[in-house]
Protein backbone atom coordinates (compact mmCIF):
# COMPACT_ATOMS: atom_id res chain seq x y z
CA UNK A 1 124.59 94.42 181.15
CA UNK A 2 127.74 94.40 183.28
CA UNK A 3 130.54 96.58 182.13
CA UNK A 4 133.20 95.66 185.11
CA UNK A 5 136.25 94.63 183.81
CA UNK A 6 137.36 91.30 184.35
CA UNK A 7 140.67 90.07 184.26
CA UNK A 8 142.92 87.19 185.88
CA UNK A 9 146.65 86.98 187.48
CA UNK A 10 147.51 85.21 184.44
CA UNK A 11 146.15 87.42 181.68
CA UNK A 12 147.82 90.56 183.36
CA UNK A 13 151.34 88.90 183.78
CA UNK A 14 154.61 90.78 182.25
CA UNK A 15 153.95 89.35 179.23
CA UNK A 16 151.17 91.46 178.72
CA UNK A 17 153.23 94.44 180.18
CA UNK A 18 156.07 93.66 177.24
CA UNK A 19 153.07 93.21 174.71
CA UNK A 20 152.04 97.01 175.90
CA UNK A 21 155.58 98.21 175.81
CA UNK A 22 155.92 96.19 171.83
CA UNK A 23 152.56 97.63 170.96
CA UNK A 24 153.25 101.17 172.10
CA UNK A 25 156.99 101.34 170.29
CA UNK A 26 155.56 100.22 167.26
CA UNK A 27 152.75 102.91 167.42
CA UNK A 28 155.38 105.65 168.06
CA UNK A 29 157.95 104.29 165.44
CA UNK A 30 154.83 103.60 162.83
CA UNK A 31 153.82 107.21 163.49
CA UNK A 32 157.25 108.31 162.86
CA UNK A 33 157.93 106.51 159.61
CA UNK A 34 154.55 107.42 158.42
CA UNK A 35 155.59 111.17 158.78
CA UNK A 36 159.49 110.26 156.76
CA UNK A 37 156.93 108.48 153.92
CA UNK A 38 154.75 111.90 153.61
CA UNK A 39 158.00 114.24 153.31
CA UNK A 40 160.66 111.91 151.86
CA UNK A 41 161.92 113.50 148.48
CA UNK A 42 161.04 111.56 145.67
CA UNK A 43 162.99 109.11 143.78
CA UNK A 44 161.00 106.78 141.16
CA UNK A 45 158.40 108.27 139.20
CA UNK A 46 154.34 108.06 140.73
CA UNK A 47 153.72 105.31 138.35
CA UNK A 48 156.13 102.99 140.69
CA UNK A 49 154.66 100.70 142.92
CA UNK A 50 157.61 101.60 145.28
CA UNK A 51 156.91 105.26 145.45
CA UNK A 52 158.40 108.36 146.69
CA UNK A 53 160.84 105.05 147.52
CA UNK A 54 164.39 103.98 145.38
CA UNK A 55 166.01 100.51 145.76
CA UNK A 56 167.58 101.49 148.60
CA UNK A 57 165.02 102.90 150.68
CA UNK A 58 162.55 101.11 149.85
CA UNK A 59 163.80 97.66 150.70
CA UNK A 60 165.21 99.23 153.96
CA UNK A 61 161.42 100.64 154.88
CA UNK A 62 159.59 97.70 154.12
CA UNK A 63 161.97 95.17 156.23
CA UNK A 64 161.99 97.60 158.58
CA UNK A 65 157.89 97.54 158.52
CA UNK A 66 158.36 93.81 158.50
CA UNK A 67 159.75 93.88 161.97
CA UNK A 68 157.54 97.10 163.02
CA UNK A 69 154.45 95.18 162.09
CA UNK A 70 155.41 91.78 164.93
CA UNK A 71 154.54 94.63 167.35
CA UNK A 72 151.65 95.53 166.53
CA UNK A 73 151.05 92.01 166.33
CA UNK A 74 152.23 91.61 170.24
CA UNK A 75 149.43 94.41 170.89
CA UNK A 76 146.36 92.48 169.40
CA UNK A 77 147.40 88.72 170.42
CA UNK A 78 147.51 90.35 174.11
CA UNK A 79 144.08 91.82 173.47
CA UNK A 80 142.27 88.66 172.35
CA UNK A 81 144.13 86.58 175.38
CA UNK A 82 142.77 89.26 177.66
CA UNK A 83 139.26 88.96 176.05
CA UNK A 84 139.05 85.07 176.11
CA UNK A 85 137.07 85.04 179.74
CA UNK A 86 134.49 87.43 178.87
CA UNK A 87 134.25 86.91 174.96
CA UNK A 88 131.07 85.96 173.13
CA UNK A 89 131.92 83.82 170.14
CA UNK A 90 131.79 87.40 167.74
CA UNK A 91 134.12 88.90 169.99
CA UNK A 92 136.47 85.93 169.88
CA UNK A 93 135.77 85.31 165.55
CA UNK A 94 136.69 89.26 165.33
CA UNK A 95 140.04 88.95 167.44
CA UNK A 96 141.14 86.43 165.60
CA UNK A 97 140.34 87.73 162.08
CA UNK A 98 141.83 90.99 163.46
CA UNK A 99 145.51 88.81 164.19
CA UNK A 100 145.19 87.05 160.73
CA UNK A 101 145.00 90.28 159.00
CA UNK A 102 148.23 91.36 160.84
CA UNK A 103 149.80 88.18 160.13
CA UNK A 104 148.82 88.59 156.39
CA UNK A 105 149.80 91.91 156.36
CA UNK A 106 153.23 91.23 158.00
CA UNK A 107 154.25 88.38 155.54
CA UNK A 108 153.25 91.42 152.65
CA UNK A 109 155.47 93.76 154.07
CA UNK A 110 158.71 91.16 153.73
CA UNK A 111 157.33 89.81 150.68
CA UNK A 112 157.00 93.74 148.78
CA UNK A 113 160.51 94.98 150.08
CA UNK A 114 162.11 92.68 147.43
CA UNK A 115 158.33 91.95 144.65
CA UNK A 116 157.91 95.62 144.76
CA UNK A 117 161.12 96.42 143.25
CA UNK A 118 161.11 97.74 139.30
CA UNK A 119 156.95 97.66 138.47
CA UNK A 120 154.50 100.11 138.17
CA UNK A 121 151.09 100.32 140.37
CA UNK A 122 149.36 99.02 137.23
CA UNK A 123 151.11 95.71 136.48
CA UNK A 124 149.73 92.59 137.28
CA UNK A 125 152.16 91.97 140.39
CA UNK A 126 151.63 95.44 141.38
CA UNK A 127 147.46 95.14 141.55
CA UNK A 128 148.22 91.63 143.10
CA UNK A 129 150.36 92.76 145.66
CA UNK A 130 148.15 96.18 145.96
CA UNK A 131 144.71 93.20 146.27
CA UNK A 132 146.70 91.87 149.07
CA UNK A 133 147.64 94.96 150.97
CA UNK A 134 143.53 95.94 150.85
CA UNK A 135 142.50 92.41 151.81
CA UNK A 136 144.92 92.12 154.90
CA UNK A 137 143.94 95.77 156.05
CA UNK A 138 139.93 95.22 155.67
CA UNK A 139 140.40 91.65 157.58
CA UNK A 140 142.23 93.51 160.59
CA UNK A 141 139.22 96.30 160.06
CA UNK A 142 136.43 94.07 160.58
CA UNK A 143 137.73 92.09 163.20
CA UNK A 144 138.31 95.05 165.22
CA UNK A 145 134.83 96.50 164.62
CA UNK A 146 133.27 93.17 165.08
CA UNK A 147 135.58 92.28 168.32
CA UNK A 148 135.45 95.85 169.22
CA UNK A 149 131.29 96.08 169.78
CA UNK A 150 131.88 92.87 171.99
CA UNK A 151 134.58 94.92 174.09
CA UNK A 152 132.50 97.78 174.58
CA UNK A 153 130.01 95.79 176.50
CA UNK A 154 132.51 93.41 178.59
CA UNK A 155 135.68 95.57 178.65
CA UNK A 156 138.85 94.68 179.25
CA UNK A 157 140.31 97.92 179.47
CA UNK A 158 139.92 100.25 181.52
CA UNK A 159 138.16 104.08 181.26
CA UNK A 160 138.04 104.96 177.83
CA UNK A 161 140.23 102.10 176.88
CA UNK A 162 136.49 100.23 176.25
CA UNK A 163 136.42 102.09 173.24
CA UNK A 164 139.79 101.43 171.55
CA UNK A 165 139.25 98.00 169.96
CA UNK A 166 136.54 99.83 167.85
CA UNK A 167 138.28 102.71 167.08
CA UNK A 168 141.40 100.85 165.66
CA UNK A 169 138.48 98.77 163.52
CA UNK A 170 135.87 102.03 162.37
CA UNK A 171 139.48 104.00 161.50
CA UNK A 172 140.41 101.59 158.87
CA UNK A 173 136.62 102.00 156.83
CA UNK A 174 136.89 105.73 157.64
CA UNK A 175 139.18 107.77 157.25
CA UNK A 176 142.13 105.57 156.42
CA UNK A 177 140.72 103.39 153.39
CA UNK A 178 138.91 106.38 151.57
CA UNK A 179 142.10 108.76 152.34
CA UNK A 180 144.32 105.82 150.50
CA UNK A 181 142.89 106.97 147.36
CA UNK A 182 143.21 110.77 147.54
CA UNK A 183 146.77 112.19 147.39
CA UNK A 184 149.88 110.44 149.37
CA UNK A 185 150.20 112.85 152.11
CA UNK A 186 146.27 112.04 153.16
CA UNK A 187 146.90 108.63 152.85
CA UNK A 188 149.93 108.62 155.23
CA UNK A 189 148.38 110.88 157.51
CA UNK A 190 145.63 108.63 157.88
CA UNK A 191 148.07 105.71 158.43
CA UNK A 192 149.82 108.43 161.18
CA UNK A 193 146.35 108.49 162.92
CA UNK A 194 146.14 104.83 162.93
CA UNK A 195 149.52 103.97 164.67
CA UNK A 196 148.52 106.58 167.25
CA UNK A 197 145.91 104.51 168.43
CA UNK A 198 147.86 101.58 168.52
CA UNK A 199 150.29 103.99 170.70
CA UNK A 200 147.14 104.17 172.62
CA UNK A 201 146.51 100.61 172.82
CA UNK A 202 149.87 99.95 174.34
CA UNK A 203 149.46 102.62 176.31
CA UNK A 204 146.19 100.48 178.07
CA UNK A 205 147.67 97.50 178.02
CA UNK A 206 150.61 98.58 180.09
CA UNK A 207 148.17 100.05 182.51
CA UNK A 208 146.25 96.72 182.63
CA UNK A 209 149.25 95.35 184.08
CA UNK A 210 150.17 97.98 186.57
CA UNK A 211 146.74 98.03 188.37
CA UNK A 212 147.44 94.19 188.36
CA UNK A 213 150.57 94.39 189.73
CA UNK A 214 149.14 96.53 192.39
CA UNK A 215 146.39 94.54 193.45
């Protein structure tokens, strides 16, 4: 089977140079905040569902997430519009589960700076809210992987960029959801390695837009 790339003036406008420039900030900043998370000094107890996080901080890290996470967002929207020529109906299914996921997991970011306040991990809001978290994060997982096999064969990237979509999906089953459940600092060091590829991502998707740009 082919594996040229195919794109279109349209799908390689700016607007998918800003969505590579969004996508590439958020990675950075994501990586960045994941790093404050593993080495911020703690200020609840481990039983809280807002820990190493106080009041303070922790309202001011999830809005900040909230915001972080439209992004990210930018990155995969600009990946399925890119894929809608050469898509098979999995690859299209996957792209859009994928978005949902981030949408869902955007919405839980706003929604835990102020529902996450003053309960433990074991409450019944904090296993709700902790459901939600897993559900949004294994929708945005599968669509990747599923959407991801798709882009392997008809890329839309270029070089190892092919390979990316899949990545971002497989890292979410392994290592990030297994590391959740060891110690914090694996867990945000898996989250670290995750934003790095979606550094990466933006990354590709600026270059999609400069070879356009050149002809």
């Amino acid at each position: 089977m082919s594996t040229q790339i195919v794109s279109s003036a349209p799908l390689v406008s700016s607007r998918t140079a800003l969505a590579g420039d969004l996508t590439l900030a958020a990675g950075v900043l994501g990586a960045v905040a994941g790093a404050a998370l593993a080495l911020w000094p703690r200020e609840v107890s481990p039983d809280q569902f807002s820990y190493p996080l106080g009041t303070v901080s922790h309202v001011a890290f999830q809005l900040f997430f909230t915001v972080h996470h439209l992004g990210l967002l930018a990155g995969l929207l600009t990946l399925g519009v890119l894929a809608r020529p050469v898509a098979t109906r999995v690859t299209r299914a996957g792209t859009g589960l994928a978005v949902a996921g981030m949408v869902l997991l955007t919405v839980m970011e706003a929604a835990v700076a102020f529902l996450g306040l003053g309960i433990t991990v074991d409450s019944a809001r904090g296993q709700l809210l902790g459901s939600l978290y897993g559900v949004a994060s294994l929708m945005i997982g599968a669509g990747l992987v599923a959407a991801g096999v798709g882009l392997v064969r008809r890329p839309v990237l270029p070089g190892l960029g092919r390979y990316l979509p899949l990545a971002l999906g497989v890292w979410v089953f392994v290592p990030m959801v297994p590391a959740l459940f060891a110690p914090m600092v694996w867990g945000r060091l898996a989250i670290i390695g995750w934003m790095v590829l979606f550094a990466l991502l933006g990354m590709q998707l600026r270059r999609v837009a400069r070879d356009a740009a050149r002809g």
